[in-house]
PDB file of N, CA and C in Angstrom:
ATOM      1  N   UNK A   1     123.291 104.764  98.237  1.00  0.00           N
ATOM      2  CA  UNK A   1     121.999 104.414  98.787  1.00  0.00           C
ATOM      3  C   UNK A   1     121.793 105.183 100.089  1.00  0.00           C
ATOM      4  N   UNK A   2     120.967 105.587 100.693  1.00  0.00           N
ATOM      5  CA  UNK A   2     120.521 106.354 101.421  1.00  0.00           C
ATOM      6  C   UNK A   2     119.944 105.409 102.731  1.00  0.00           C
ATOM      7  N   UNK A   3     120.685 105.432 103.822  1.00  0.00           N
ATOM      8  CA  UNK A   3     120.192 104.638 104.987  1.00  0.00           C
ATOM      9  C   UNK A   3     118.751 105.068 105.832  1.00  0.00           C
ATOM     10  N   UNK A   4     118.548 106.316 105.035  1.00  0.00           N
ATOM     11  CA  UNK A   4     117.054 106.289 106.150  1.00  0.00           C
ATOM     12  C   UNK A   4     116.051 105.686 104.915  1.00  0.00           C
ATOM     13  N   UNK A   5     116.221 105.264 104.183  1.00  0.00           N
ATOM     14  CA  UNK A   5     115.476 104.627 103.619  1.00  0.00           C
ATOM     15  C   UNK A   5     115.317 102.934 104.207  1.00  0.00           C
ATOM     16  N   UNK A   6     116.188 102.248 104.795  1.00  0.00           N
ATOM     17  CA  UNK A   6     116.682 101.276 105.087  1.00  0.00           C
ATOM     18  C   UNK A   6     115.978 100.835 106.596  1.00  0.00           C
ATOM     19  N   UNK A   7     116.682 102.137 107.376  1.00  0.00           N
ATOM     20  CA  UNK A   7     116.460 101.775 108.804  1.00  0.00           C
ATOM     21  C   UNK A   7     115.585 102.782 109.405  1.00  0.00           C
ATOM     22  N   UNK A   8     115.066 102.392 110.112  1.00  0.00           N
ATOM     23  CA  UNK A   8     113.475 103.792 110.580  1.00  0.00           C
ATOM     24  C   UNK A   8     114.506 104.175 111.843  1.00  0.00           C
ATOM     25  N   UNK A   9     114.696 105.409 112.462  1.00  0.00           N
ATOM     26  CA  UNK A   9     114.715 105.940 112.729  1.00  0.00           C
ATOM     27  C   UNK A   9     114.712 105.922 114.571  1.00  0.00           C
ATOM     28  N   UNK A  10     115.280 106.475 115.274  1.00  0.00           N
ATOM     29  CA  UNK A  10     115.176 106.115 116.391  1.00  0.00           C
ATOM     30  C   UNK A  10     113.979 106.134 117.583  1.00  0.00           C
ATOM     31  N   UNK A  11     113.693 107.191 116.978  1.00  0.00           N
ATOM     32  CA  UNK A  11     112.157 107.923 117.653  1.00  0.00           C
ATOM     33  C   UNK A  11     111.433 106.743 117.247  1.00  0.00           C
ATOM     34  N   UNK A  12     111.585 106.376 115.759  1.00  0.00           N
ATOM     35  CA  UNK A  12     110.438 105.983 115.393  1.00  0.00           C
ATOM     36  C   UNK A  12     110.581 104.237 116.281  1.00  0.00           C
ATOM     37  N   UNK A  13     111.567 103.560 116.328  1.00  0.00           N
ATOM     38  CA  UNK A  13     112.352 102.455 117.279  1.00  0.00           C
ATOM     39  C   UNK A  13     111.462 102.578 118.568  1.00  0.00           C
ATOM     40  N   UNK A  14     111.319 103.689 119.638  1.00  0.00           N
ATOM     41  CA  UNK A  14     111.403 103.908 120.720  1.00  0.00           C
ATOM     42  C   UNK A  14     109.390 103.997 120.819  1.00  0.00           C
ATOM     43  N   UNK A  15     109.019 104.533 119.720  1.00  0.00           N
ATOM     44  CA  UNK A  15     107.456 104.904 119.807  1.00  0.00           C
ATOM     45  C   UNK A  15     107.310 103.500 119.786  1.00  0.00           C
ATOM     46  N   UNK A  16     107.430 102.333 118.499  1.00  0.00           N
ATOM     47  CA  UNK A  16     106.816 101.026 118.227  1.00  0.00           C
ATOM     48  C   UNK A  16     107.290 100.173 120.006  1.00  0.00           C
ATOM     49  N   UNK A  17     108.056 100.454 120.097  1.00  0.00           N
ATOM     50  CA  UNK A  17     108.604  99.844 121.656  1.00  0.00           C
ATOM     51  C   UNK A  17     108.062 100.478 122.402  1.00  0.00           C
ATOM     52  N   UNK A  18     107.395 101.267 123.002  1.00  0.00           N
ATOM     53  CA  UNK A  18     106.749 101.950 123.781  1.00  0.00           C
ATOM     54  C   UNK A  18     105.137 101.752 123.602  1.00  0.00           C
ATOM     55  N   UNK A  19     104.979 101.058 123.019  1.00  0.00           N
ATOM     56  CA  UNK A  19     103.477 101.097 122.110  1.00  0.00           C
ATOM     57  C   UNK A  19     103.393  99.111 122.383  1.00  0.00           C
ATOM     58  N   UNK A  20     104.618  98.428 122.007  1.00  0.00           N
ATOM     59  CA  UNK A  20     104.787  97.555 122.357  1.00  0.00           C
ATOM     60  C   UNK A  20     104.330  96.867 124.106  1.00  0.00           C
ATOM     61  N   UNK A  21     104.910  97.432 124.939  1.00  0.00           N
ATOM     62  CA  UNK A  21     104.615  97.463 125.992  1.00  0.00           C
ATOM     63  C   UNK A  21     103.527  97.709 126.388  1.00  0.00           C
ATOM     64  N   UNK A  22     103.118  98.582 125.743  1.00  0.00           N
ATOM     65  CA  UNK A  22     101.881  99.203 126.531  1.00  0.00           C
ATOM     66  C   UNK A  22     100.644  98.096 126.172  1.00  0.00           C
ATOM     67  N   UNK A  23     101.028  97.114 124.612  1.00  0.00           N
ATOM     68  CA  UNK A  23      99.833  96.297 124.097  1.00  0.00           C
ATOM     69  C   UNK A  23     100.162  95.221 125.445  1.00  0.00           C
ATOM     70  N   UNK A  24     101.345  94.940 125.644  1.00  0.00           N
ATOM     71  CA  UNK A  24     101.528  93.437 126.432  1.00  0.00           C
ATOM     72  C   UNK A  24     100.789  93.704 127.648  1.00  0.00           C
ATOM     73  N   UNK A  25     101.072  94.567 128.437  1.00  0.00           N
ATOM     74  CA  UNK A  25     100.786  95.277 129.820  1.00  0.00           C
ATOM     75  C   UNK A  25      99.215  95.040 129.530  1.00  0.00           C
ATOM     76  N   UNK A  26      98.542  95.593 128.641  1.00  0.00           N
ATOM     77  CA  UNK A  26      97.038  95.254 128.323  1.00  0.00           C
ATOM     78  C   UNK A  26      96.967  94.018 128.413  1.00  0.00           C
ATOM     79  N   UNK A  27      97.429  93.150 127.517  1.00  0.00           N
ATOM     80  CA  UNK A  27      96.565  91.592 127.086  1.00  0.00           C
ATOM     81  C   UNK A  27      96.854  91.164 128.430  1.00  0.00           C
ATOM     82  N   UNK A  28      98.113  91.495 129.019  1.00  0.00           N
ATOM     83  CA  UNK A  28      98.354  90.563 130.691  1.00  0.00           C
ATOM     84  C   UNK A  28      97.149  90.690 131.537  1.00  0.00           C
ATOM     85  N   UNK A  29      97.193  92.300 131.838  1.00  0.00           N
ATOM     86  CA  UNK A  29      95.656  92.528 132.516  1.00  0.00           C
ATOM     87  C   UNK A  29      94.678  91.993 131.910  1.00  0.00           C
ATOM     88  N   UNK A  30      94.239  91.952 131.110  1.00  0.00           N
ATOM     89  CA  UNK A  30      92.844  91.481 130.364  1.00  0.00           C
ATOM     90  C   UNK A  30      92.887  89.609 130.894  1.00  0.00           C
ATOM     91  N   UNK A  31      93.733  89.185 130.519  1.00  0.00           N
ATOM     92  CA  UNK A  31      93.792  87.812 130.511  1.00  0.00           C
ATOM     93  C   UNK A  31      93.790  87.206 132.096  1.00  0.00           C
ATOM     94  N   UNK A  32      94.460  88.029 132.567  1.00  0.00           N
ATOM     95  CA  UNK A  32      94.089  87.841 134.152  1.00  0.00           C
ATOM     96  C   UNK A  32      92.871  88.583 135.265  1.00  0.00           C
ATOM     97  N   UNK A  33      91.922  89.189 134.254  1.00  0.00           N
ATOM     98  CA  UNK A  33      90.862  89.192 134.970  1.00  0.00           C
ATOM     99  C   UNK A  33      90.091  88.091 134.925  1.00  0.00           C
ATOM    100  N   UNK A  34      89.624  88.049 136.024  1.00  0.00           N
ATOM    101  CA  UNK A  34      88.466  86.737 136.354  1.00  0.00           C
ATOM    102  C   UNK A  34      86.840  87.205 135.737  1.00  0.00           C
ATOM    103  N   UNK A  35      86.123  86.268 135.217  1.00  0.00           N
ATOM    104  CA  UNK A  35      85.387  85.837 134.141  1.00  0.00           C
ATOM    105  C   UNK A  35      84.018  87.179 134.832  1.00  0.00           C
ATOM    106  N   UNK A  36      83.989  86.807 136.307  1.00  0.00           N
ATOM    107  CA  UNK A  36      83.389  87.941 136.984  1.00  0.00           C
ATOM    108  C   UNK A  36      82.759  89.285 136.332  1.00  0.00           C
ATOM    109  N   UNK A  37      84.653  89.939 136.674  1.00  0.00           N
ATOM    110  CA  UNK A  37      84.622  91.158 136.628  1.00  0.00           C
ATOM    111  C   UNK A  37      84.575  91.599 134.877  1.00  0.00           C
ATOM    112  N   UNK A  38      85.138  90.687 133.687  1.00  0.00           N
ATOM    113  CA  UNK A  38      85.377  91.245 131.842  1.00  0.00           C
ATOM    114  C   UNK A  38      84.782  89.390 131.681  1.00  0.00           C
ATOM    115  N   UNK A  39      83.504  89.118 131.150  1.00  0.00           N
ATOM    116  CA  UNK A  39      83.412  88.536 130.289  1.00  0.00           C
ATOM    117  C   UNK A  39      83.897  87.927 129.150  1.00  0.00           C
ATOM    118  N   UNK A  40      84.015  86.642 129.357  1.00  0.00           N
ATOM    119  CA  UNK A  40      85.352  86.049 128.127  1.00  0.00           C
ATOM    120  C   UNK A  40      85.384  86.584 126.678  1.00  0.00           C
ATOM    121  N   UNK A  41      84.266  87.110 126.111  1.00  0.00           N
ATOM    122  CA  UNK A  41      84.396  87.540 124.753  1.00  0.00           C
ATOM    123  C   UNK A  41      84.210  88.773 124.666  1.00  0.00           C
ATOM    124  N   UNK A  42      84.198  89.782 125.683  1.00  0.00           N
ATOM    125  CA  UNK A  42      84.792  90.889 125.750  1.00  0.00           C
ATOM    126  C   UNK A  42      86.781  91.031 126.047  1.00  0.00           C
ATOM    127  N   UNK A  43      87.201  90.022 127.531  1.00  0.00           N
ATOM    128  CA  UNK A  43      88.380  89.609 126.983  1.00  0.00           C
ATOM    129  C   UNK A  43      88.820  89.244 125.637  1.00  0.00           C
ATOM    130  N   UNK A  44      88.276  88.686 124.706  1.00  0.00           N
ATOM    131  CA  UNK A  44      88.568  88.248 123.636  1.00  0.00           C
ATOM    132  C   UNK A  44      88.741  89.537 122.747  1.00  0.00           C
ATOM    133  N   UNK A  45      87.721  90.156 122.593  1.00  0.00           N
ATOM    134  CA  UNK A  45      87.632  91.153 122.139  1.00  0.00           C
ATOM    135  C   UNK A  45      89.036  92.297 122.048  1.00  0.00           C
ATOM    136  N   UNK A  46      89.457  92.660 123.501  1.00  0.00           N
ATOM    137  CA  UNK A  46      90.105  93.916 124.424  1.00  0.00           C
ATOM    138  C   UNK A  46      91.875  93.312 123.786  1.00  0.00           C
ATOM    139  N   UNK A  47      91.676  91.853 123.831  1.00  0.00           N
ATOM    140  CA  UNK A  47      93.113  91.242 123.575  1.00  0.00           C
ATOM    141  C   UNK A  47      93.267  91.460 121.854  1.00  0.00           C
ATOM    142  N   UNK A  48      92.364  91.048 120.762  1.00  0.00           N
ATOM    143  CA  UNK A  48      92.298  90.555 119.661  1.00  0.00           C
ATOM    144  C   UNK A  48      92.549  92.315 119.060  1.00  0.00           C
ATOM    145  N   UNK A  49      91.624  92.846 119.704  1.00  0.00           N
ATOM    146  CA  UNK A  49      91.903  94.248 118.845  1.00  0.00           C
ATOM    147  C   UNK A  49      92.964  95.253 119.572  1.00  0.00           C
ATOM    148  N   UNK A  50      93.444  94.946 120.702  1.00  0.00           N
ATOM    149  CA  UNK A  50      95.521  95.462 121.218  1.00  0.00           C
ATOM    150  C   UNK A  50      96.223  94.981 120.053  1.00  0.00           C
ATOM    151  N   UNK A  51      96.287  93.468 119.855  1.00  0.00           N
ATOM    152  CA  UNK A  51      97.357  92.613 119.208  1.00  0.00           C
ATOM    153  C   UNK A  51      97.213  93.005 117.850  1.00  0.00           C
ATOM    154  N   UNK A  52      96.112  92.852 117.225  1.00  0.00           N
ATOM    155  CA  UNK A  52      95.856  92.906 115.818  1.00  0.00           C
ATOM    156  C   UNK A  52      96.011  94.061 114.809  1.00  0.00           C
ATOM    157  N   UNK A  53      95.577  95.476 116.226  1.00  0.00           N
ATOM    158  CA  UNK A  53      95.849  96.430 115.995  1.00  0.00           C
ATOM    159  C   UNK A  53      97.503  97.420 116.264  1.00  0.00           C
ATOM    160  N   UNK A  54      97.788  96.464 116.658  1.00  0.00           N
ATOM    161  CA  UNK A  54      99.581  96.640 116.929  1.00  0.00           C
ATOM    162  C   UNK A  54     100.049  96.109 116.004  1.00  0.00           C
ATOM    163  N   UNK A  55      99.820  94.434 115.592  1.00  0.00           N
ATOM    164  CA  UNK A  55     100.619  94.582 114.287  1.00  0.00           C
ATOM    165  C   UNK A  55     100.310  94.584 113.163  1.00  0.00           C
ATOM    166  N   UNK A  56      98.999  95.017 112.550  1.00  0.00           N
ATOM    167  CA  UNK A  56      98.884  95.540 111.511  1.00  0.00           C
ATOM    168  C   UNK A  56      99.391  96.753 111.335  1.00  0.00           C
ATOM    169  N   UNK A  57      99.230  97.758 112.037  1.00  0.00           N
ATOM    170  CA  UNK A  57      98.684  99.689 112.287  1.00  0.00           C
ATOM    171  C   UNK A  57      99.735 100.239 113.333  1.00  0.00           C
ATOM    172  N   UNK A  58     100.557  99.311 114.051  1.00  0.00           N
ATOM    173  CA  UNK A  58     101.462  99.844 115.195  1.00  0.00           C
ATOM    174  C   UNK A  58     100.585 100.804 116.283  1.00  0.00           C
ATOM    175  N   UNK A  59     100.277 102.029 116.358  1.00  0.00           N
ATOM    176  CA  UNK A  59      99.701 102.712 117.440  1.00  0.00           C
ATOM    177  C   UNK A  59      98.865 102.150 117.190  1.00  0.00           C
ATOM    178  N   UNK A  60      98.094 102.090 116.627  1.00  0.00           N
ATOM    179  CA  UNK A  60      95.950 101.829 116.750  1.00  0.00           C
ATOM    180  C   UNK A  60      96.087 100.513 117.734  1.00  0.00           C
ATOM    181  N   UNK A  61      96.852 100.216 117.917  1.00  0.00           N
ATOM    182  CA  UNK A  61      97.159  98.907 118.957  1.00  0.00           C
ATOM    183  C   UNK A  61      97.407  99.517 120.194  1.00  0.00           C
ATOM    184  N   UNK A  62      97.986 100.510 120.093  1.00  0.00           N
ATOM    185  CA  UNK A  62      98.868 101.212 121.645  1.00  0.00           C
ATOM    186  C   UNK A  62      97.362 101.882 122.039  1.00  0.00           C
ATOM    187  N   UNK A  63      96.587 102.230 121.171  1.00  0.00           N
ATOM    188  CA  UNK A  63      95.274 103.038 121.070  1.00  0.00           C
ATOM    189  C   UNK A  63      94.347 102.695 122.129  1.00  0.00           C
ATOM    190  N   UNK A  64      93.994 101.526 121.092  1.00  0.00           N
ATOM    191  CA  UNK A  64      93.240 100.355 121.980  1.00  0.00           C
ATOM    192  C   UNK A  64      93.538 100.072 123.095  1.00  0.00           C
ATOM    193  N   UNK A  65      95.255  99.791 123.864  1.00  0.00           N
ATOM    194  CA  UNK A  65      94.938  99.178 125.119  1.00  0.00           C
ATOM    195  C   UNK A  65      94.885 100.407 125.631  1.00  0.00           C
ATOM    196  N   UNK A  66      95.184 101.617 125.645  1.00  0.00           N
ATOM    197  CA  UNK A  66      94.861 103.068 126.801  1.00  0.00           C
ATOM    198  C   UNK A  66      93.437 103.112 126.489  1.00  0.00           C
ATOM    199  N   UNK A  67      92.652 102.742 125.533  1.00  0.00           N
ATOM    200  CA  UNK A  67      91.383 103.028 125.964  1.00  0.00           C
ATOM    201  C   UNK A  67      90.907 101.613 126.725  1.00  0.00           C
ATOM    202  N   UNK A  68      91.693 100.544 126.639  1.00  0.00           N
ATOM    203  CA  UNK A  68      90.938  99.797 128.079  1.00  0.00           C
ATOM    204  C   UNK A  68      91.097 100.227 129.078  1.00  0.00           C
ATOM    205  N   UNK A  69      92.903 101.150 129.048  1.00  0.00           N
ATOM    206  CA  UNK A  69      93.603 100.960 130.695  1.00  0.00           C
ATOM    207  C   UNK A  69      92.537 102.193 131.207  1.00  0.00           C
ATOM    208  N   UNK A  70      92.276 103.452 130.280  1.00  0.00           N
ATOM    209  CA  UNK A  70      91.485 104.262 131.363  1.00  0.00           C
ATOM    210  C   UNK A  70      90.192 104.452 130.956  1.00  0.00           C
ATOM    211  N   UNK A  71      89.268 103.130 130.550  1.00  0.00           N
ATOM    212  CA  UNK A  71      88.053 102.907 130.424  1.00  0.00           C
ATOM    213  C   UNK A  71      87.495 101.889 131.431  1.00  0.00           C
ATOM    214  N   UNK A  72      87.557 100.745 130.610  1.00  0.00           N
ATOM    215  CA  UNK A  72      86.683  99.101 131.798  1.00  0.00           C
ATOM    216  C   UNK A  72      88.108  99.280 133.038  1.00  0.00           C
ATOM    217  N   UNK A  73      89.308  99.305 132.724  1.00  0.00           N
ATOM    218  CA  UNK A  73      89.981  98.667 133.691  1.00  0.00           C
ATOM    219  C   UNK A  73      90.296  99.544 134.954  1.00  0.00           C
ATOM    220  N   UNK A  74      90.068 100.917 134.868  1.00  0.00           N
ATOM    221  CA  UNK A  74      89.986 101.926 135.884  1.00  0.00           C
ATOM    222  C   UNK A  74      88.697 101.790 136.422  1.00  0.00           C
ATOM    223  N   UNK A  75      87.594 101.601 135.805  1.00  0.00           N
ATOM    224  CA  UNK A  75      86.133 100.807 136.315  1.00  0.00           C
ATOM    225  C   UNK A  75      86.408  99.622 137.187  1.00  0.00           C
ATOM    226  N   UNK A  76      86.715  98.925 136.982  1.00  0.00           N
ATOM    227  CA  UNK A  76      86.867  97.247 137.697  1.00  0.00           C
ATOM    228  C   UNK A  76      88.129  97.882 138.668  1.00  0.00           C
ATOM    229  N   UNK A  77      88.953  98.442 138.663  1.00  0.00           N
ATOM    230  CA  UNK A  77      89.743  98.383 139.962  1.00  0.00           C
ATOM    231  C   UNK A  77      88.809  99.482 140.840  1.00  0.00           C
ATOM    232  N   UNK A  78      87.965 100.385 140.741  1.00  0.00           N
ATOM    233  CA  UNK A  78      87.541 101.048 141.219  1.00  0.00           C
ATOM    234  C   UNK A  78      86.353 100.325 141.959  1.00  0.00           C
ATOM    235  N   UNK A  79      85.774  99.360 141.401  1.00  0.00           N
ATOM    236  CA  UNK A  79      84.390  98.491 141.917  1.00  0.00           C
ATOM    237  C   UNK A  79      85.233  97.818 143.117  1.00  0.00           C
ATOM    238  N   UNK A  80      86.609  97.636 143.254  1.00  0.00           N
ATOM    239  CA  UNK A  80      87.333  96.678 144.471  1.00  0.00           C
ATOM    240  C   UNK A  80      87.641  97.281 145.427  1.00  0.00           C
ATOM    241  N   UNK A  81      87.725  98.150 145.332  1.00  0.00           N
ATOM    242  CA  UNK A  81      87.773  99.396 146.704  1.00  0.00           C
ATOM    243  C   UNK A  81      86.810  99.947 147.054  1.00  0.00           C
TER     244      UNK A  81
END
C-alpha cells in the first residue's frame, strides 16, 4: 500500500495550518469589533464565510479572511487614527 495515499503530505499539513490560523485570527477580530465600527450581520457574514469556507474548501476560507484583513479591517483601523 502506498502511504501518500494515506497521509497528505507535509507542505500540504503546514498550508491547512497556516490557513487555519489565519481563519481564527479573522473570526477573533471580527467578533471583537464593536457593533459601531462592522454591523452584526456583516460580522455574521465575515465569520460564517472564514469558517465555512475553511472547512468545506480549506483555502477559500484562508481567502476570505485576507480579504477582510486587507479590505474592511485595514479601513476601520485606519478611521482610529
Amino acid at each position: 500500500m502506498h502511504t501518500a495515499l494515506i497521509s497528505p503530505s507535509f507542505p500540504t499539513v503546514l498550508l491547512y495550518a497556516a490557513s487555519f490560523i489565519l481563519v481564527m485570527w479573522t473570526v477573533v477580530d471580527v467578533a471583537r469589533r464593536p457593533s459601531s465600527d462592522l454591523p452584526p450581520r456583516r460580522k455574521a457574514a465575515w465569520i460564517i464565510g472564514s469558517v465555512i469556507g475553511w472547512l468545506l474548501f480549506g483555502i477559500v476560507g484562508a481567502v476570505v479572511a485576507i480579504l477582510y484583513l486587507v479590505g474592511p479591517r485595514r479601513r476601520m483601523n485606519a478611521q482610529r487614527w
